[in-house]
C-alpha atoms as a PDB file:
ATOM      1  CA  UNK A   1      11.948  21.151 -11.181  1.00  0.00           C
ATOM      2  CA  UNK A   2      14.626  19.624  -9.225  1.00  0.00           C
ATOM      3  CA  UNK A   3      17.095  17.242  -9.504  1.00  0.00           C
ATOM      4  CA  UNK A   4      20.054  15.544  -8.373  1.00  0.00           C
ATOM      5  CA  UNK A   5      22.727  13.350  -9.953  1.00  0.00           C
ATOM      6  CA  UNK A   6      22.571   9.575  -8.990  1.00  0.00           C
ATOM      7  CA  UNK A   7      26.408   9.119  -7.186  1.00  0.00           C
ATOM      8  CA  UNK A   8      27.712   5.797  -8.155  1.00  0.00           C
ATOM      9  CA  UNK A   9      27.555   4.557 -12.145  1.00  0.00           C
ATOM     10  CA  UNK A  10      24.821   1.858 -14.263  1.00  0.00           C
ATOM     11  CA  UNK A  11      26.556  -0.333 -15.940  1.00  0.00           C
ATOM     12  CA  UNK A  12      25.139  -1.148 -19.174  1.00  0.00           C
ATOM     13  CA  UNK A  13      27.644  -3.646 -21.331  1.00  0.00           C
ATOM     14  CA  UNK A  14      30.656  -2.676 -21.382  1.00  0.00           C
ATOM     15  CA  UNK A  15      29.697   1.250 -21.251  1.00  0.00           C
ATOM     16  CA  UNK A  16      29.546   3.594 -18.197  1.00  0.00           C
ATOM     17  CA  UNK A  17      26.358   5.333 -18.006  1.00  0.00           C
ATOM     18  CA  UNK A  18      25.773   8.434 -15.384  1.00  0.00           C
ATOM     19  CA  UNK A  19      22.118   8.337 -14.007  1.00  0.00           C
ATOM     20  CA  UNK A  20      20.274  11.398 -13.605  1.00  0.00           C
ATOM     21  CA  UNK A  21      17.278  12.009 -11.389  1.00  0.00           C
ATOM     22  CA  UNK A  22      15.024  14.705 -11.978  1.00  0.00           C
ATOM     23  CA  UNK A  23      11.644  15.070  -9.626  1.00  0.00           C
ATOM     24  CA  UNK A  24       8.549  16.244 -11.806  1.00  0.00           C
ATOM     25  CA  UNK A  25       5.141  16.537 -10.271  1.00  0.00           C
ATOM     26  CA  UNK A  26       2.361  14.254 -11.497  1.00  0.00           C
ATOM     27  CA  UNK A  27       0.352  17.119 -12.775  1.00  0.00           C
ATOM     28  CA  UNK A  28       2.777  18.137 -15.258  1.00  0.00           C
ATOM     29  CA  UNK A  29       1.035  14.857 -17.275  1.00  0.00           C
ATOM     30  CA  UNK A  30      -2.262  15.983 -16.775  1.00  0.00           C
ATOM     31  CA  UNK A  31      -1.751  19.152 -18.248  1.00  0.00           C
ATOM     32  CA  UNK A  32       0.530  18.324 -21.042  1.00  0.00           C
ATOM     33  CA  UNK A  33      -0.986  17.315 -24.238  1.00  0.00           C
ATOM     34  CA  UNK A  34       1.693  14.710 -25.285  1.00  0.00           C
ATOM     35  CA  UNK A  35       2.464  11.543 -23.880  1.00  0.00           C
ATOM     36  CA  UNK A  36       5.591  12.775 -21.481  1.00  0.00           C
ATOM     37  CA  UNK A  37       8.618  10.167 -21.199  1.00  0.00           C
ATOM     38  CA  UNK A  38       9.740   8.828 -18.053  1.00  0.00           C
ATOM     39  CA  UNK A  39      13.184   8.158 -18.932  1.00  0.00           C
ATOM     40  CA  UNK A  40      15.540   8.519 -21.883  1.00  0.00           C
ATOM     41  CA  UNK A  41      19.002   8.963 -23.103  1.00  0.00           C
ATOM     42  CA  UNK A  42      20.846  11.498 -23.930  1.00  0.00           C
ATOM     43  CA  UNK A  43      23.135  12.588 -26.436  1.00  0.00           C
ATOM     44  CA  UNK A  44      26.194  12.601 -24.433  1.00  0.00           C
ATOM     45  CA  UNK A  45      24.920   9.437 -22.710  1.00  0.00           C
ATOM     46  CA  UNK A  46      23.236  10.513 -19.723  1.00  0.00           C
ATOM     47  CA  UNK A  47      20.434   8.516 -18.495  1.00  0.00           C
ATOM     48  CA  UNK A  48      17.919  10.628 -17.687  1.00  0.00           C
ATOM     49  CA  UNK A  49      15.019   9.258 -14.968  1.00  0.00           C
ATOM     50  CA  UNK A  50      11.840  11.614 -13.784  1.00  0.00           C
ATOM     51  CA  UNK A  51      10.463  10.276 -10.051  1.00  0.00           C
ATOM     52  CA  UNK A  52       6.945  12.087  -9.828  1.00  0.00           C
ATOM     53  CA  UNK A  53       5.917  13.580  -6.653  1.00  0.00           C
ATOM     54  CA  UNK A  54       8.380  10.692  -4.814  1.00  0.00           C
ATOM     55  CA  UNK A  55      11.808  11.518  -3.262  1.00  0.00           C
ATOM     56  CA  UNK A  56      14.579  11.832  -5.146  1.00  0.00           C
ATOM     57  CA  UNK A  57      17.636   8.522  -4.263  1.00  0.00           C
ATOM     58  CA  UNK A  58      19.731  10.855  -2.446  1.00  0.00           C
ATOM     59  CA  UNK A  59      16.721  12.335  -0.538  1.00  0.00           C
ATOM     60  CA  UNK A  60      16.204   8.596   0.514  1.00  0.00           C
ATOM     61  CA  UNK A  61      19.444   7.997   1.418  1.00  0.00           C
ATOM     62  CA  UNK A  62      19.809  10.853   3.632  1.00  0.00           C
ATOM     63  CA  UNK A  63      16.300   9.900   5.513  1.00  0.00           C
ATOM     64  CA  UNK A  64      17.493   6.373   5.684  1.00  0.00           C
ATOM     65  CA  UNK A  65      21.066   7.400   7.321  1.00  0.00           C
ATOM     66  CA  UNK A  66      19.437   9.527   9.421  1.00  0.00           C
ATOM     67  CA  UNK A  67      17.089   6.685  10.786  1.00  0.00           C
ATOM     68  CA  UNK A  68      19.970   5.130  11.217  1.00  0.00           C
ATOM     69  CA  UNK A  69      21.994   7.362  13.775  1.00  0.00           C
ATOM     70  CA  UNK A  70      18.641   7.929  15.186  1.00  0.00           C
ATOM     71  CA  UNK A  71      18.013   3.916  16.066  1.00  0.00           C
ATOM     72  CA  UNK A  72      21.815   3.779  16.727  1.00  0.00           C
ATOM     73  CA  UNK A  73      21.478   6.320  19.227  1.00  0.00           C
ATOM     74  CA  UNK A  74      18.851   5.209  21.134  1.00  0.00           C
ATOM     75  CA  UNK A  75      20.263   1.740  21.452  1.00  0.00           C
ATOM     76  CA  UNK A  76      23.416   3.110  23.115  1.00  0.00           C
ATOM     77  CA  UNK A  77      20.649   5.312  25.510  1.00  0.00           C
ATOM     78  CA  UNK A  78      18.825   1.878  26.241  1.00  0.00           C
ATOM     79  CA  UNK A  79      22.453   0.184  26.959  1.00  0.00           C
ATOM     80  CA  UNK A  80      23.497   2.827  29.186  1.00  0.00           C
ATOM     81  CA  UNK A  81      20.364   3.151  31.450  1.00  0.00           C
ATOM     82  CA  UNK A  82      20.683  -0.497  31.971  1.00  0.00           C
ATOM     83  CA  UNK A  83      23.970  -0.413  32.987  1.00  0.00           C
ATOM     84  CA  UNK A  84      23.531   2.356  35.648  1.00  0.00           C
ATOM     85  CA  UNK A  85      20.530   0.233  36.588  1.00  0.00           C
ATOM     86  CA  UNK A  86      22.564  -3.136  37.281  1.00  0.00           C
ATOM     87  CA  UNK A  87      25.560  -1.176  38.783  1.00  0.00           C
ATOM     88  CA  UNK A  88      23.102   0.609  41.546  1.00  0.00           C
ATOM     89  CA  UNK A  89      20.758  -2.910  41.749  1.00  0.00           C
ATOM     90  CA  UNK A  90      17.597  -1.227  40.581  1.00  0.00           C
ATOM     91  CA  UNK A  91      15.442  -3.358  38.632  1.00  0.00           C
ATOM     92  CA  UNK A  92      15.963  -1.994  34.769  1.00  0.00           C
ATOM     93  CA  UNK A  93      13.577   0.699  33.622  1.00  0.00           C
ATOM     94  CA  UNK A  94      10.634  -0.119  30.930  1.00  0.00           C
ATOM     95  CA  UNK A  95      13.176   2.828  28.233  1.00  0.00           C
ATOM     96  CA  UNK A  96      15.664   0.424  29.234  1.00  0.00           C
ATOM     97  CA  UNK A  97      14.214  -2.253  27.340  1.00  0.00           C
ATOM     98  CA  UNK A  98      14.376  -3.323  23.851  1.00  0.00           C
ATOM     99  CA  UNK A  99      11.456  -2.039  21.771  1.00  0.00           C
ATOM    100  CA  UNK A 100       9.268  -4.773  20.368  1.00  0.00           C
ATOM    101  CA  UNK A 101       9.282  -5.820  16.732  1.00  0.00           C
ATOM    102  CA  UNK A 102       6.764  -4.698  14.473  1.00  0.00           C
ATOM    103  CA  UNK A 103       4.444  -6.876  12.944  1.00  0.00           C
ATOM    104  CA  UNK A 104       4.862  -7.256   8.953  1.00  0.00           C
ATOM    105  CA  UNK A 105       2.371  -5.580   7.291  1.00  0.00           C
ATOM    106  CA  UNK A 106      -0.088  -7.971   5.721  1.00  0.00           C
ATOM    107  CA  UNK A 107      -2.096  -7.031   2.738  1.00  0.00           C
ATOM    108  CA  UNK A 108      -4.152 -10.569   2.815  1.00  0.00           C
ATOM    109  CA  UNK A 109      -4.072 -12.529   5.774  1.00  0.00           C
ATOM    110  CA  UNK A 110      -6.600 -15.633   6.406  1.00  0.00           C
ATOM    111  CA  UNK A 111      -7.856 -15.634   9.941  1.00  0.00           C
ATOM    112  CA  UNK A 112      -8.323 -18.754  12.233  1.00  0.00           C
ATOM    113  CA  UNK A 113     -12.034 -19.069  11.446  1.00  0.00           C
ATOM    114  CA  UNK A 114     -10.869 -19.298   7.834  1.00  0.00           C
ATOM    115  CA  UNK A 115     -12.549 -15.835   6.474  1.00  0.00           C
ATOM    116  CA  UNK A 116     -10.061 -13.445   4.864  1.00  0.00           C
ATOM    117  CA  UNK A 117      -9.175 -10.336   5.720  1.00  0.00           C
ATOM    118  CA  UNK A 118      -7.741  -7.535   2.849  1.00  0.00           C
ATOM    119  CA  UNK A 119      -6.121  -4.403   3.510  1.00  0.00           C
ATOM    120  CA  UNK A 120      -4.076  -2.288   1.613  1.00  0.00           C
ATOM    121  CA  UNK A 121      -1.639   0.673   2.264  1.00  0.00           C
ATOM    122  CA  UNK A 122      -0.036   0.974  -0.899  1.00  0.00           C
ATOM    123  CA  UNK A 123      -1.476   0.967  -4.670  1.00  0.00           C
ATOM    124  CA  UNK A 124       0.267  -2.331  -5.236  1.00  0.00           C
ATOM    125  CA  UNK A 125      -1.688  -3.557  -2.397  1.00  0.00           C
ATOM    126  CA  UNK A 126      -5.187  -3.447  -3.818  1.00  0.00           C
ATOM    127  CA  UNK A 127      -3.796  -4.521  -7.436  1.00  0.00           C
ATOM    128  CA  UNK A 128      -2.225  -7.521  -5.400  1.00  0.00           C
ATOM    129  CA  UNK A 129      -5.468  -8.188  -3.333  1.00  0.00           C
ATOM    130  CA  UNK A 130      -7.568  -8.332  -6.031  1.00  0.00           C
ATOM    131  CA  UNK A 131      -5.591 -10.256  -8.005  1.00  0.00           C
ATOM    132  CA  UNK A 132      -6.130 -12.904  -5.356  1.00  0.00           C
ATOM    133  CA  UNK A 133      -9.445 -12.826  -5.022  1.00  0.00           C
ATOM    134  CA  UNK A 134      -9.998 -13.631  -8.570  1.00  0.00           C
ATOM    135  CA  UNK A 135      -7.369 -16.371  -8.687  1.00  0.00           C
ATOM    136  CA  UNK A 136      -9.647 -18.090  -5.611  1.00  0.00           C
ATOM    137  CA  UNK A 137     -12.967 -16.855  -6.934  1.00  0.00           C
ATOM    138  CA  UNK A 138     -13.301 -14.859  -3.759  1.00  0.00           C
ATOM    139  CA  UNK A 139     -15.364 -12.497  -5.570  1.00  0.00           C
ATOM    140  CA  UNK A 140     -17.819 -11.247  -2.570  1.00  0.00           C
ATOM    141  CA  UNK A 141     -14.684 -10.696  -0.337  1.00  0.00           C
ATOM    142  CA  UNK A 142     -12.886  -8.827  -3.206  1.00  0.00           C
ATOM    143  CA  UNK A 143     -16.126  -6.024  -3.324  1.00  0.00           C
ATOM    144  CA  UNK A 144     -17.056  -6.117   0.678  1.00  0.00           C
ATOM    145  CA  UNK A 145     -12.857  -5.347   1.699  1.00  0.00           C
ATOM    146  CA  UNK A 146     -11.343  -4.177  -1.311  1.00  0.00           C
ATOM    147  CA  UNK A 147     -14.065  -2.153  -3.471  1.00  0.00           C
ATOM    148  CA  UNK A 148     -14.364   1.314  -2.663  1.00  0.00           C
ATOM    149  CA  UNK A 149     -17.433   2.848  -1.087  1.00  0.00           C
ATOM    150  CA  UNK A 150     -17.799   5.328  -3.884  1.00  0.00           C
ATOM    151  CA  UNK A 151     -17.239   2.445  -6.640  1.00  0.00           C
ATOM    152  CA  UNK A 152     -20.253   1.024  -4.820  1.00  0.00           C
ATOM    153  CA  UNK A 153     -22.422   3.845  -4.781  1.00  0.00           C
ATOM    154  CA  UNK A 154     -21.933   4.585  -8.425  1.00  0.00           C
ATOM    155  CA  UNK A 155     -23.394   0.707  -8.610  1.00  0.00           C
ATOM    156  CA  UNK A 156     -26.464   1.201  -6.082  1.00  0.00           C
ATOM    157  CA  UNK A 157     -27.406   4.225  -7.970  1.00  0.00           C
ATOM    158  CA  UNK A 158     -27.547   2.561 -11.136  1.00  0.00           C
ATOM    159  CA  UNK A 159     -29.758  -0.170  -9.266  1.00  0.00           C
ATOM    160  CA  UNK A 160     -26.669  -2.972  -9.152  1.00  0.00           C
ATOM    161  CA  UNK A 161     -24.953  -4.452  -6.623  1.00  0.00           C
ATOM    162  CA  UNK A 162     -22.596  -7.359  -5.854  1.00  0.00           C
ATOM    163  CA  UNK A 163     -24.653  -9.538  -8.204  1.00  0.00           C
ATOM    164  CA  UNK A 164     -24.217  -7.566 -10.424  1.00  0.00           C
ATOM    165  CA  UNK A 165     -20.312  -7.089  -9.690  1.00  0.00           C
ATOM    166  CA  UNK A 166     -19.628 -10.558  -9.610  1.00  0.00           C
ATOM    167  CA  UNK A 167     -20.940 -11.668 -12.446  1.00  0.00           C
ATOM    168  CA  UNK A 168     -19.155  -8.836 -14.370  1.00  0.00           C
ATOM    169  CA  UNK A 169     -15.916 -10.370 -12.480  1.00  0.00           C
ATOM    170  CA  UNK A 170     -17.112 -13.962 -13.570  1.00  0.00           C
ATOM    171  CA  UNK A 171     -17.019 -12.769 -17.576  1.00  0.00           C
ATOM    172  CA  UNK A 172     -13.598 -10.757 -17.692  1.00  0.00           C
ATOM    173  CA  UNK A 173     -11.948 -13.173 -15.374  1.00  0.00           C
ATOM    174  CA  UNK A 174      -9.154 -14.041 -17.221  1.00  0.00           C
ATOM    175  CA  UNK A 175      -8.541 -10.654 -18.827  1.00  0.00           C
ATOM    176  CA  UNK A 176      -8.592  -8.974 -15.741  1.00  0.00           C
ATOM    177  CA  UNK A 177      -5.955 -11.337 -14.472  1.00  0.00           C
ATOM    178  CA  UNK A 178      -3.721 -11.048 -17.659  1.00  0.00           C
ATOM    179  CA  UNK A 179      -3.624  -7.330 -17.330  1.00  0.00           C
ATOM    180  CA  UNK A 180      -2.996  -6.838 -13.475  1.00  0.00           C
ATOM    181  CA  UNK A 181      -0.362 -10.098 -13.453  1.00  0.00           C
ATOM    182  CA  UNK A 182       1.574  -7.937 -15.981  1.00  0.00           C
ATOM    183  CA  UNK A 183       1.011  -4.555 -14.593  1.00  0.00           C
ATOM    184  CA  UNK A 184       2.535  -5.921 -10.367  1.00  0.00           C
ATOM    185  CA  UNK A 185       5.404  -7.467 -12.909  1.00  0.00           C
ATOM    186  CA  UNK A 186       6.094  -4.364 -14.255  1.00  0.00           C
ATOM    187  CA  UNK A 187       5.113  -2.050 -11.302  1.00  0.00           C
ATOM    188  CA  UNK A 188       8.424  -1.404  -9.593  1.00  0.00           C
ATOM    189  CA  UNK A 189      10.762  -1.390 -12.798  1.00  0.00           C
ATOM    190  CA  UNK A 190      11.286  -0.285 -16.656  1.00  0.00           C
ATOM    191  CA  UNK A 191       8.726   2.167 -18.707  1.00  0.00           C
ATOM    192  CA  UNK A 192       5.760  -0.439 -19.135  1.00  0.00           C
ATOM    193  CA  UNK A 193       3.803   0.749 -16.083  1.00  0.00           C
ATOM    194  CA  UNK A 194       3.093   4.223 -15.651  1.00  0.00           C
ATOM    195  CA  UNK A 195       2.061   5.113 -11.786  1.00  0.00           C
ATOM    196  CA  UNK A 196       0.151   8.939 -11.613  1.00  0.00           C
ATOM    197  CA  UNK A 197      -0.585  10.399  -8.673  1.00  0.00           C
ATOM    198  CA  UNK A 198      -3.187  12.467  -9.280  1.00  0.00           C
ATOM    199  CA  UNK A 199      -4.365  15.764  -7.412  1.00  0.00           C
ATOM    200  CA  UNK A 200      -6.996  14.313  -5.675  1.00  0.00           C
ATOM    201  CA  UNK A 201      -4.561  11.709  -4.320  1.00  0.00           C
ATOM    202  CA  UNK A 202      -5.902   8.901  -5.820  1.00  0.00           C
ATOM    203  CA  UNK A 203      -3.265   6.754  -8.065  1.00  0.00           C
ATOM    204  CA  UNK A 204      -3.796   5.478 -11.220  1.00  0.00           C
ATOM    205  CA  UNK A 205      -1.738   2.369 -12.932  1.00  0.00           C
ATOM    206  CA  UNK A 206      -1.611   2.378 -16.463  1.00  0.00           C
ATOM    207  CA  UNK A 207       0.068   0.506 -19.469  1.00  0.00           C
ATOM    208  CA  UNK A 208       2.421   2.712 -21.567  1.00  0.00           C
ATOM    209  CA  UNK A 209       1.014   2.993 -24.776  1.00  0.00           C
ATOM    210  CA  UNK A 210       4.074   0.859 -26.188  1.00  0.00           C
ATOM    211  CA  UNK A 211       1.920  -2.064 -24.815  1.00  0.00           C
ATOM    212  CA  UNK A 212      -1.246  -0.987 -23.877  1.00  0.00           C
ATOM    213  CA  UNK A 213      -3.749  -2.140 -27.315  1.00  0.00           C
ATOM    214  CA  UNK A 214      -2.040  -5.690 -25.931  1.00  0.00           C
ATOM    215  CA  UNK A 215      -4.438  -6.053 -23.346  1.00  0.00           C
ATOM    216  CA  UNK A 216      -8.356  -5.189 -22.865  1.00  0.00           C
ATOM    217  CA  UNK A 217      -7.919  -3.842 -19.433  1.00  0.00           C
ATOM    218  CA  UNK A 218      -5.546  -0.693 -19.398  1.00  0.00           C
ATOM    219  CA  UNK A 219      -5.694   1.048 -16.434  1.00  0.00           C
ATOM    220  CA  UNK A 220      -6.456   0.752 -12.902  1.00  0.00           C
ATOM    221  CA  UNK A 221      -7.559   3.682 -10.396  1.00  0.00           C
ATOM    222  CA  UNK A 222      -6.933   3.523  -6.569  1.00  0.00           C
ATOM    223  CA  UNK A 223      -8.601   5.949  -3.953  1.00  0.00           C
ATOM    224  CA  UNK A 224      -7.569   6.660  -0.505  1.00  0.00           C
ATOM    225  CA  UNK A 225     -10.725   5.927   2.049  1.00  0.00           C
ATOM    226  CA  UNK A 226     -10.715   5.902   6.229  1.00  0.00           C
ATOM    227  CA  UNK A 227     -10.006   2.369   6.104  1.00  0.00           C
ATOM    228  CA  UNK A 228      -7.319   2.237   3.454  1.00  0.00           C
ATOM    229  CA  UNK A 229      -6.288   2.689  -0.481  1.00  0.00           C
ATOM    230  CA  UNK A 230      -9.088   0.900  -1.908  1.00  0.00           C
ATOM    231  CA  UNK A 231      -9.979  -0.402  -5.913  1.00  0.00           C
ATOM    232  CA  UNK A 232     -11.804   2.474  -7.276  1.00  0.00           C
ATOM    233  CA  UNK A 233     -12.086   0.730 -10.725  1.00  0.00           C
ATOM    234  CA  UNK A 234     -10.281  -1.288 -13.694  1.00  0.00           C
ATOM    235  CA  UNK A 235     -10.832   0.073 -17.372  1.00  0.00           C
END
């Protein structure tokens, strides 16, 4: 297990807390029989925080300075071959020029003929996608885009389909939203939301079990398929 001390200090009050990383794989949950903590205190007042199967802050930091120098040097490369290209009167070379911007990444995006179109690249994605598309009732968009293939196998071979899906949708409507608006609130901060990664590489989202008999739905699994992650199913 690795780790690295967090440089910098949390304030918490008027106390000085020390944050300490620690990277633990997502398997190590699997395989343990008791419910593992993803953070606690210590004794001497540590704060101690496990990132599973992610990089560790200083990790990011380096790859983010590095990106840095990297886009900072080739924007002096880019300067320089245009100036050699004005001082000799040659038309400026395509490196020369300033790369374009890249388009935002859109999970949900409504298209000029008014269909939607759904995507998803990240967990938080899907959860956010189909919380849409049962806050608009888009409930055949939600299991042609965002349902995964094997999610809809596992219906054909029990003889459903999207009927069958929708009107399932229909019924738990406002449980289903309950549960995901809480779990994107709590995705990205405190010990509420558990993320797993599992070995497969699907990711699961889960309540802690602090919270979880507060809600009917508990959990919700996202695969990886050609076209994206995808909703593999909400329990």
């Amino acid at each position: 297990m690795l780790s690295a001390l967090l440089p910098g200090w949390l304030l918490v009050g008027c106390e000085t807390v020390t944050t300490e990383y620690h990277r633990r794989p997502g398997f190590y949950k699997l395989a343990s029989e008791q419910e593992l903590e993803d953070e606690y205190v210590t004794e001497d007042g540590r704060r101690v925080v496990f990132i599973e199967d992610g990089r560790l802050p200083s990790e990011v930091e380096a790859m983010e300075a590095e990106q840095a120098r990297r886009e900072e040097a080739a924007r002096r490369e880019r300067e320089r071959l245009r100036r050699e290209a004005l001082a000799a009167g040659r038309p400026i070379p395509p490196e020369a020029m300033e790369p374009e911007p890249l388009e935002a990444f859109k999970s949900r995006e409504v298209l000029e003929d008014g269909s939607v179109r759904l995507q998803a690249i990240l967990p938080e994605h899907v959860i956010a996608n189909v919380m849409a598309c049962l806050r608009n009732q888009e409930y055949f968009e939600l299991w042609e885009q965002v349902v995964a293939k094997s999610t809809q196998r596992i219906y054909s071979s029990r003889g459903e389909g999207v009927e069958e899906f929708v009107a399932w949708c229909v019924k738990h409507r406002s449980e289903l939203m309950m549960s995901l608006n809480r779990m994107s609130f709590g995705y990205y901060g405190g010990s509420d939301v558990i993320v797993d990664r599992l070995p497969d590489f699907s990711v699961r989202v889960r309540f802690a079990p602090t919270i979880a008999s507060e809600f009917d739905f508990k959990e919700v699994l996202v695969v990886q398929e050609r076209e994206g992650m995808k909703l593999a199913g909400i329990r």
